[in-house]
PDB file of N, CA and C in Angstrom:
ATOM      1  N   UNK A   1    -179.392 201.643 216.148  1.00  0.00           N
ATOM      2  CA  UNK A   1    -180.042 202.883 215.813  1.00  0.00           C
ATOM      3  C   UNK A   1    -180.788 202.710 214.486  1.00  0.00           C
ATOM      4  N   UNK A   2    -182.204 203.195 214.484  1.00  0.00           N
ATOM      5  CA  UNK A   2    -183.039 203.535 212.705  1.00  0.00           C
ATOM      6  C   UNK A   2    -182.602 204.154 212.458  1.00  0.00           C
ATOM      7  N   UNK A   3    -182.810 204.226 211.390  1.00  0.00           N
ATOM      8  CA  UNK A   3    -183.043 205.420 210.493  1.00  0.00           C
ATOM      9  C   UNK A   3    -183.874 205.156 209.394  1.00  0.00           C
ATOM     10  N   UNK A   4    -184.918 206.634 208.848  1.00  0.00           N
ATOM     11  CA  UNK A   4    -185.828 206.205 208.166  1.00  0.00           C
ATOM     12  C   UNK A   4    -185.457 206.675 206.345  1.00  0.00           C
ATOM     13  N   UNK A   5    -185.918 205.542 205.851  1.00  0.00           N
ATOM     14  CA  UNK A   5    -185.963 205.447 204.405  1.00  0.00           C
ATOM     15  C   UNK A   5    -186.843 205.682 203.680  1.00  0.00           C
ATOM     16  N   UNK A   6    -187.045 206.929 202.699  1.00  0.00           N
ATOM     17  CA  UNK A   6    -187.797 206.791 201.740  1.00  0.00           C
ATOM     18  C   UNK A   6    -187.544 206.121 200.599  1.00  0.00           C
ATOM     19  N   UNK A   7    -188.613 205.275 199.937  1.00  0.00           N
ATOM     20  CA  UNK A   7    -188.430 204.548 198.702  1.00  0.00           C
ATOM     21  C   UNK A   7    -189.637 204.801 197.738  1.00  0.00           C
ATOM     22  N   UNK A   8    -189.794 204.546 196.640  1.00  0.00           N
ATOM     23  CA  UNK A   8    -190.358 205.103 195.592  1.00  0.00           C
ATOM     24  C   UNK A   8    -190.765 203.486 194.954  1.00  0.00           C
ATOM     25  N   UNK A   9    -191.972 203.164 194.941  1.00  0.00           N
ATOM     26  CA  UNK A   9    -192.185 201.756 194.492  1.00  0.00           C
ATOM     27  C   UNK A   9    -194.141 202.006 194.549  1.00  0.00           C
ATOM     28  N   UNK A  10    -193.972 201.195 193.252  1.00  0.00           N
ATOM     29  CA  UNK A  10    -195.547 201.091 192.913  1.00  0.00           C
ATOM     30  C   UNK A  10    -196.618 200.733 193.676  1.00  0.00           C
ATOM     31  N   UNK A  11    -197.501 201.470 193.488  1.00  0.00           N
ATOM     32  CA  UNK A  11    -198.894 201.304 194.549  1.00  0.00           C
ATOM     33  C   UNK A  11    -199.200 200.054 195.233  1.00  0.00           C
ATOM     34  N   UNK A  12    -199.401 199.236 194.143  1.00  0.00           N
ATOM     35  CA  UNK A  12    -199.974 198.254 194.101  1.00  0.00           C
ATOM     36  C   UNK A  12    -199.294 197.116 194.750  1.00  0.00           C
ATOM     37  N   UNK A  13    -197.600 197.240 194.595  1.00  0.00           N
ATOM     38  CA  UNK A  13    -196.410 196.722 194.785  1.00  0.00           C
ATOM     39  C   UNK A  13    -196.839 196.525 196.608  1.00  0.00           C
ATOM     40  N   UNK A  14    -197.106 197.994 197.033  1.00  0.00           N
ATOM     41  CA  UNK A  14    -196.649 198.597 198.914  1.00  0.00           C
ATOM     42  C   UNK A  14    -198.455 197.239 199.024  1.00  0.00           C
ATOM     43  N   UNK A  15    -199.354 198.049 198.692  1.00  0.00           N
ATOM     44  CA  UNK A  15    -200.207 196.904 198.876  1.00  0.00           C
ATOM     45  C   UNK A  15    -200.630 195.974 199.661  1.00  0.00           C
ATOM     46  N   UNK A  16    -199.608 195.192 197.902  1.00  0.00           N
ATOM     47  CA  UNK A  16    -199.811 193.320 198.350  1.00  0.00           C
ATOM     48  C   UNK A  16    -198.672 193.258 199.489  1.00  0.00           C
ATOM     49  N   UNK A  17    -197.497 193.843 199.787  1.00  0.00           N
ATOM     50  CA  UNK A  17    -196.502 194.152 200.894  1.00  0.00           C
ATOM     51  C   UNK A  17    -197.142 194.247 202.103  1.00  0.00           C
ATOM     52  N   UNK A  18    -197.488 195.370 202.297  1.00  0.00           N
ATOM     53  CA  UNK A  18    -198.785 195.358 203.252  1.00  0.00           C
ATOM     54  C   UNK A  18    -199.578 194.380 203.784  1.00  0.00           C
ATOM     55  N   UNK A  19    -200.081 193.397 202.658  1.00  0.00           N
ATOM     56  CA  UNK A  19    -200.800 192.679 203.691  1.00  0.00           C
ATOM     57  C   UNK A  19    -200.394 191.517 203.493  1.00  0.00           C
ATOM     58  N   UNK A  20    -199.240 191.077 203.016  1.00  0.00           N
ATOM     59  CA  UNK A  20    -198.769 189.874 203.550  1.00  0.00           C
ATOM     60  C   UNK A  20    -197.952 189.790 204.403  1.00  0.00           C
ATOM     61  N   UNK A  21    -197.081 191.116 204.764  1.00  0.00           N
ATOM     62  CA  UNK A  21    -197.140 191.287 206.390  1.00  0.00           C
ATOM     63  C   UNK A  21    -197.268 191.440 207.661  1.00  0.00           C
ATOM     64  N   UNK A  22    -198.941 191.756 207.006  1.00  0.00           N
ATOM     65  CA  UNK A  22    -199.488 191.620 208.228  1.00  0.00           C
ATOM     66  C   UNK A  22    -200.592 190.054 208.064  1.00  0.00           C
ATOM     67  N   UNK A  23    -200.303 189.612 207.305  1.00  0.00           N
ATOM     68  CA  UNK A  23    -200.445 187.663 207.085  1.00  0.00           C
ATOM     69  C   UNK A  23    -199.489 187.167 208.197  1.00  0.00           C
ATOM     70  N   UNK A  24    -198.391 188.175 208.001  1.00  0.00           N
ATOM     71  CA  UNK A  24    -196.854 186.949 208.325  1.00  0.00           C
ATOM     72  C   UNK A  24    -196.628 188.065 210.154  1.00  0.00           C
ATOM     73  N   UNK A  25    -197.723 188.721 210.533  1.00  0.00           N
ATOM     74  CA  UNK A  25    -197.561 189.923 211.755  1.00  0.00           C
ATOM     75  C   UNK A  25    -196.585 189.911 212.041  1.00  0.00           C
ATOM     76  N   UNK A  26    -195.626 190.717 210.626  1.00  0.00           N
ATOM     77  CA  UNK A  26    -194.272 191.613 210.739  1.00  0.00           C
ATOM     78  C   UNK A  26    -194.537 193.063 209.884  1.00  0.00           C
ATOM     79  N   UNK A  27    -194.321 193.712 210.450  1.00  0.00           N
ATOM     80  CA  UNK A  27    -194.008 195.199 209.905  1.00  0.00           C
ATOM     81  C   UNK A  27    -193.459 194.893 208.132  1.00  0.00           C
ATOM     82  N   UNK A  28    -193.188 196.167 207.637  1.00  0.00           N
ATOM     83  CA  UNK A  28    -192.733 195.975 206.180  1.00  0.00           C
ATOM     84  C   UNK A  28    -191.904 196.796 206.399  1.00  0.00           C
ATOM     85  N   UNK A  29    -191.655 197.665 207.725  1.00  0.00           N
ATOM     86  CA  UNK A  29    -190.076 198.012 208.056  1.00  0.00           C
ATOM     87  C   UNK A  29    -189.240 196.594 208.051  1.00  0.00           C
ATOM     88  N   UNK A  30    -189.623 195.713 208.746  1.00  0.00           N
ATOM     89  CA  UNK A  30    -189.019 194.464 209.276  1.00  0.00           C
ATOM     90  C   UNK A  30    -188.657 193.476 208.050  1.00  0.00           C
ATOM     91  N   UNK A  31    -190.115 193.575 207.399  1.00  0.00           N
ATOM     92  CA  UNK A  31    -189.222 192.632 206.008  1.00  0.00           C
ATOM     93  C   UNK A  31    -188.391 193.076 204.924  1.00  0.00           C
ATOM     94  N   UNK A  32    -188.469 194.607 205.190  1.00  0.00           N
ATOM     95  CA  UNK A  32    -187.155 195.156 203.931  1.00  0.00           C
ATOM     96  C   UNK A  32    -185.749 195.227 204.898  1.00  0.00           C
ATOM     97  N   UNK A  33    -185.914 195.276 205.795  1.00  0.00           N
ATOM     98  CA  UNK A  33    -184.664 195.048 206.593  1.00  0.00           C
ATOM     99  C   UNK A  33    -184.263 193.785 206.637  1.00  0.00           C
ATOM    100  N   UNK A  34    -185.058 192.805 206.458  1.00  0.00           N
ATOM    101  CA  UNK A  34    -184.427 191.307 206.757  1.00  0.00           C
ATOM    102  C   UNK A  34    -183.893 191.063 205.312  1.00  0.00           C
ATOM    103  N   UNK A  35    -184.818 191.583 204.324  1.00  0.00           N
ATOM    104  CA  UNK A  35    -184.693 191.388 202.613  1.00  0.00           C
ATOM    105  C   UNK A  35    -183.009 192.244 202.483  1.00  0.00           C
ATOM    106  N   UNK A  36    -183.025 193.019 202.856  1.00  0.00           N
ATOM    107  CA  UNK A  36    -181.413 193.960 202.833  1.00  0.00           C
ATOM    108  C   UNK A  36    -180.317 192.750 203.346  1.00  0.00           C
ATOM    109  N   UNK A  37    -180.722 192.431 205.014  1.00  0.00           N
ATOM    110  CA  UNK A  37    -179.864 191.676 205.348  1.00  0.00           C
ATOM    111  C   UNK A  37    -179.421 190.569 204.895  1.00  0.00           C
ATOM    112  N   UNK A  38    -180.347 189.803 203.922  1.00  0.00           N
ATOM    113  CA  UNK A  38    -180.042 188.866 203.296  1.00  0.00           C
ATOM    114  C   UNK A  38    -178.632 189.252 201.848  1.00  0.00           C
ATOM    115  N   UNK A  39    -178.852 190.263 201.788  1.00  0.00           N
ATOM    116  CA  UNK A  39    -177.902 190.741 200.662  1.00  0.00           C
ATOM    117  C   UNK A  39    -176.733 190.740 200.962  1.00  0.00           C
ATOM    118  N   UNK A  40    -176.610 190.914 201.750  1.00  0.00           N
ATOM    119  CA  UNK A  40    -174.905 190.988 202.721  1.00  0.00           C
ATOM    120  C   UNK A  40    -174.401 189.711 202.935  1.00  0.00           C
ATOM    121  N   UNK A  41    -175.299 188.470 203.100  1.00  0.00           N
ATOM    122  CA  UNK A  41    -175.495 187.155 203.551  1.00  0.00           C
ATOM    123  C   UNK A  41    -175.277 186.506 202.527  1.00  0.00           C
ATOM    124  N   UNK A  42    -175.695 186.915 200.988  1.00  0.00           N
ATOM    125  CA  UNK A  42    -175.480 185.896 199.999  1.00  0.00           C
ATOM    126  C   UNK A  42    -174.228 186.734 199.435  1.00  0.00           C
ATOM    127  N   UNK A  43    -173.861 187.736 199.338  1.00  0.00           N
ATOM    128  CA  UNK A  43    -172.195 188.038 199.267  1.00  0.00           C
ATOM    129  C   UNK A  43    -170.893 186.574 200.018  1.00  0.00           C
ATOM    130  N   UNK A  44    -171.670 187.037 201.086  1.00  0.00           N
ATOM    131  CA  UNK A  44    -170.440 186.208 201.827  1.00  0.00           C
ATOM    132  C   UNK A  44    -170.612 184.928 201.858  1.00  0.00           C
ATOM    133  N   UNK A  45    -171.800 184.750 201.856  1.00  0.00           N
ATOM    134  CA  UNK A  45    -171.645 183.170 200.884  1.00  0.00           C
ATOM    135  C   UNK A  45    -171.241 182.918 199.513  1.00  0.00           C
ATOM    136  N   UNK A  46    -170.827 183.665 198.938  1.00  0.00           N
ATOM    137  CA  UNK A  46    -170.341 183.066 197.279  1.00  0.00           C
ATOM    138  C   UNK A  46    -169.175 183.521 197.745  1.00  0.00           C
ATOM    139  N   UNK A  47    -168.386 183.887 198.515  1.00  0.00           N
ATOM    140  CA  UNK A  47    -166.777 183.545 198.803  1.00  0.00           C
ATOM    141  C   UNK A  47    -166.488 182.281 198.656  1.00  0.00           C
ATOM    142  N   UNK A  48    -164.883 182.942 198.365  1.00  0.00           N
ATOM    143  CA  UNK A  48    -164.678 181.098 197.756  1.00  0.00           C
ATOM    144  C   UNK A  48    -163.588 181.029 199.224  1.00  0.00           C
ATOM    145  N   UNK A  49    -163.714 180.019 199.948  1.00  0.00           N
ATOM    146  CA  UNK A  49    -163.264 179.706 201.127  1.00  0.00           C
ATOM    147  C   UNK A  49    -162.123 179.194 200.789  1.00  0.00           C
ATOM    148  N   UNK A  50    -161.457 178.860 201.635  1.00  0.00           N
ATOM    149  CA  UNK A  50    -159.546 178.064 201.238  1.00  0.00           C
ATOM    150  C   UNK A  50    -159.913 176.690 200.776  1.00  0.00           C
ATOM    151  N   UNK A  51    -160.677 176.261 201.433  1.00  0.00           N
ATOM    152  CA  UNK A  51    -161.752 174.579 201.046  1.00  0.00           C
ATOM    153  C   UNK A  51    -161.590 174.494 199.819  1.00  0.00           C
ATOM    154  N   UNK A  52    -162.709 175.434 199.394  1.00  0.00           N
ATOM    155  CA  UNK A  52    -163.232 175.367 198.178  1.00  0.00           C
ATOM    156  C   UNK A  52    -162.008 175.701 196.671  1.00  0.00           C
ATOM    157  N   UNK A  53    -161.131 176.598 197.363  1.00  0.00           N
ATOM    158  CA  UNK A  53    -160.229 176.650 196.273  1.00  0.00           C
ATOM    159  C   UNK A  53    -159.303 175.732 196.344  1.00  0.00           C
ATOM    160  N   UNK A  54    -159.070 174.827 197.634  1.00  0.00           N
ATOM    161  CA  UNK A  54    -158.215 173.682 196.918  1.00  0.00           C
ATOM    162  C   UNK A  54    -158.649 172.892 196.136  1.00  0.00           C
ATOM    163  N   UNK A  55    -160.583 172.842 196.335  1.00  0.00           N
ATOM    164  CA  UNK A  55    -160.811 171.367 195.079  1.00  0.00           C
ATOM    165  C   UNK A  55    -161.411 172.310 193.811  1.00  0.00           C
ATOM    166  N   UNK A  56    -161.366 173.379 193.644  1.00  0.00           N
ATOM    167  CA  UNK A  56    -161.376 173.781 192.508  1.00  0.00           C
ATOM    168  C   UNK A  56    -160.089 173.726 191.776  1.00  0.00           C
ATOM    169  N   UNK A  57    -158.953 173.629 192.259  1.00  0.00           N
ATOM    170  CA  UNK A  57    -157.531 173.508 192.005  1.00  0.00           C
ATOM    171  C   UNK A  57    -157.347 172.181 191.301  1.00  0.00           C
ATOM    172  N   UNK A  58    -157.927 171.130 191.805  1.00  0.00           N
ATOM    173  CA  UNK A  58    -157.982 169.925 191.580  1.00  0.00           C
ATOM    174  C   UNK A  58    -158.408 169.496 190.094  1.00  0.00           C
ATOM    175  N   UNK A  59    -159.881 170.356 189.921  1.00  0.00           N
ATOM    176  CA  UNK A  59    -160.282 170.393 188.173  1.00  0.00           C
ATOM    177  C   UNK A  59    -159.586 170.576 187.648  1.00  0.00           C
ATOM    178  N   UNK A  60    -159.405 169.477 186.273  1.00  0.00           N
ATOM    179  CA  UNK A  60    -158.527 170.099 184.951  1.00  0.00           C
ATOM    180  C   UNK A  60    -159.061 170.597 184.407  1.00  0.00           C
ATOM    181  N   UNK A  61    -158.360 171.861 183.945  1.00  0.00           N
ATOM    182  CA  UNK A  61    -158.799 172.573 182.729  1.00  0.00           C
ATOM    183  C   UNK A  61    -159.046 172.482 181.673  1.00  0.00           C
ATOM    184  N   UNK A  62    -158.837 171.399 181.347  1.00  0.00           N
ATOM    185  CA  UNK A  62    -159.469 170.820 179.941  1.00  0.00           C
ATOM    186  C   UNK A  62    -160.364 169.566 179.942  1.00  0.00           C
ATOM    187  N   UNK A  63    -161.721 170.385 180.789  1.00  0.00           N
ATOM    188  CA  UNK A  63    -162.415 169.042 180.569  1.00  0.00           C
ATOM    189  C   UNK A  63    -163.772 169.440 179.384  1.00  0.00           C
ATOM    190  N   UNK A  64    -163.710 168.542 178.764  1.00  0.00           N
ATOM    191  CA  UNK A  64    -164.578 168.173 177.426  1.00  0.00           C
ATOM    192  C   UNK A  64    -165.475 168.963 177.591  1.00  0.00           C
ATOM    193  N   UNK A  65    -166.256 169.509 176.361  1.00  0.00           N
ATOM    194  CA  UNK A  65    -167.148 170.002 176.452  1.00  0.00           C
ATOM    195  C   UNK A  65    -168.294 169.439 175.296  1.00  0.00           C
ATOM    196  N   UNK A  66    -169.245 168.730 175.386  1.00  0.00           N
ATOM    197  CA  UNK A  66    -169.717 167.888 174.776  1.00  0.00           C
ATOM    198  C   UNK A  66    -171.787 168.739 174.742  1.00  0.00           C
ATOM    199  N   UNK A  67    -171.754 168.889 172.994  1.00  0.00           N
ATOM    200  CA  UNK A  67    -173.069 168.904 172.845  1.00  0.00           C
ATOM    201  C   UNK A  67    -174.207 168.571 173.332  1.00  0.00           C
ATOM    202  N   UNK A  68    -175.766 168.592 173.435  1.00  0.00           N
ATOM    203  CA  UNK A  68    -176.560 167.488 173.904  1.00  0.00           C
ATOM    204  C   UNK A  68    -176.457 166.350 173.097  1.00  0.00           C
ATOM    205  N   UNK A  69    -176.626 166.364 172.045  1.00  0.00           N
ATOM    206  CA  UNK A  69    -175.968 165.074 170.796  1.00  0.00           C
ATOM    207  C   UNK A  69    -174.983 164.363 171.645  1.00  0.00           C
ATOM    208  N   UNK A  70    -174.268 165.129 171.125  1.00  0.00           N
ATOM    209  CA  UNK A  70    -172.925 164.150 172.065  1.00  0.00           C
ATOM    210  C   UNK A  70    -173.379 163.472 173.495  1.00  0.00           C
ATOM    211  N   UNK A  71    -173.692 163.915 174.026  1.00  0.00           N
ATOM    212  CA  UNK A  71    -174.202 164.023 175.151  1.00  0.00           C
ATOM    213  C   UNK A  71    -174.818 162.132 175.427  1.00  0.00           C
ATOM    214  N   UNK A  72    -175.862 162.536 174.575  1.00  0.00           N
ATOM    215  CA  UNK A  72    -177.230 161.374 174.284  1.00  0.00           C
ATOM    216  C   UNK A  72    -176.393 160.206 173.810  1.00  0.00           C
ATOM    217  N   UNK A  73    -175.501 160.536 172.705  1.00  0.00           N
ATOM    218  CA  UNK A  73    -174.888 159.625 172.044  1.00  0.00           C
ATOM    219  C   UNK A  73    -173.957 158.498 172.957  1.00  0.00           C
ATOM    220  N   UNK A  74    -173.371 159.201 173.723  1.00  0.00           N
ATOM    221  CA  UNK A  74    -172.249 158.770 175.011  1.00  0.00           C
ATOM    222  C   UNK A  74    -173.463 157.870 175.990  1.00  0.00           C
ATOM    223  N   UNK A  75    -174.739 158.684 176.189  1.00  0.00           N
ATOM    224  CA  UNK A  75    -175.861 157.594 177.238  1.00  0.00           C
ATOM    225  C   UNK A  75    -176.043 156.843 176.256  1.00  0.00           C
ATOM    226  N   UNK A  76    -176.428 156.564 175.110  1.00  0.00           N
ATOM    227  CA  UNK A  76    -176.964 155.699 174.598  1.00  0.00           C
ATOM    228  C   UNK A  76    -175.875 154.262 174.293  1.00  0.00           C
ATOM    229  N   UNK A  77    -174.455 154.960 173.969  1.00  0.00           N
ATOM    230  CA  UNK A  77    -173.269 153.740 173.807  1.00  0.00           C
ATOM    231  C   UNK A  77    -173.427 152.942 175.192  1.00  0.00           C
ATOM    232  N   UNK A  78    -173.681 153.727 176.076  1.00  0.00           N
ATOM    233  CA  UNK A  78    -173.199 153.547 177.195  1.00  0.00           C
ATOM    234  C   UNK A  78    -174.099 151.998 177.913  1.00  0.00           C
ATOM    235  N   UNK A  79    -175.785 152.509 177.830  1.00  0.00           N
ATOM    236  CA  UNK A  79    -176.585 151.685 177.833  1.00  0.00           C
ATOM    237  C   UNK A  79    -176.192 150.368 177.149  1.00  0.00           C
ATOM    238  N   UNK A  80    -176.443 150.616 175.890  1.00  0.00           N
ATOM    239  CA  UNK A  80    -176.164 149.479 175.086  1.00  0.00           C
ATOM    240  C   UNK A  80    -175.292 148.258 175.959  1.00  0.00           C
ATOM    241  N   UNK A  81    -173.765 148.902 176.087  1.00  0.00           N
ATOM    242  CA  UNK A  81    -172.816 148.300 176.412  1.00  0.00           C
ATOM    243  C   UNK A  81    -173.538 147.494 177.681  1.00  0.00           C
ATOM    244  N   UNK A  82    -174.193 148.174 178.783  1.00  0.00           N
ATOM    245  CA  UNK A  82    -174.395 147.758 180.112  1.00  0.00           C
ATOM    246  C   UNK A  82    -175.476 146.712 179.811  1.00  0.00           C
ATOM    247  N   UNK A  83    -176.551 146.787 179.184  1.00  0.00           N
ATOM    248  CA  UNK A  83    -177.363 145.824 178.541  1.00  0.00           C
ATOM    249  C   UNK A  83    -177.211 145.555 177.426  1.00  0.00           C
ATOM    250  N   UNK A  84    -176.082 145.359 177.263  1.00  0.00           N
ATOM    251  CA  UNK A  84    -176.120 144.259 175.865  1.00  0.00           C
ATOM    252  C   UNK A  84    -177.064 144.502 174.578  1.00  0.00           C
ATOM    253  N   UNK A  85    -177.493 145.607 174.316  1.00  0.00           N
ATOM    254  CA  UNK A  85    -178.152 145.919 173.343  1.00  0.00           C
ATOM    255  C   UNK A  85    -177.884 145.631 171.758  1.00  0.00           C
TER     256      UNK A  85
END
């Protein structure tokens, strides 16, 4: 079943909407409905699945937290060492 929605959005906004749906020959009922449906879609994708929380379980909690300095400093020892610098 529709039902119809009023929304309140800038002229210029409905527009360029307008005619890049009818670029893409879909309604702009059709792409705010697909744009909605996607919202529901990236919810339930950032669930954290049973998967995912066993190897988040796995991280220690105390892992380093290192500057970009630090950072550079650690590639640069690092290099050295591997080529003999």
């Amino acid at each position: 079943m529709t039902t119809k929605l009023t929304l309140t959005i800038e002229k210029s906004v409905i527009e360029k909407a307008k005619k890049y749906a009818k670029g893409t020959q879909r309604s702009l009922s059709e792409m705010v409905q697909k744009y909605l449906e996607s919202l529901g879609e990236i919810k339930t994708a950032n669930e954290t699945t049973p998967k995912m929380k066993k190897l988040l379980e796995k991280i220690p909690e105390n892992i380093p937290q290192y500057t970009d300095e630090e950072l550079d400093d650690i590639k640069r020892e690092h290099l050295e060492k591997k080529h003999i610098l």
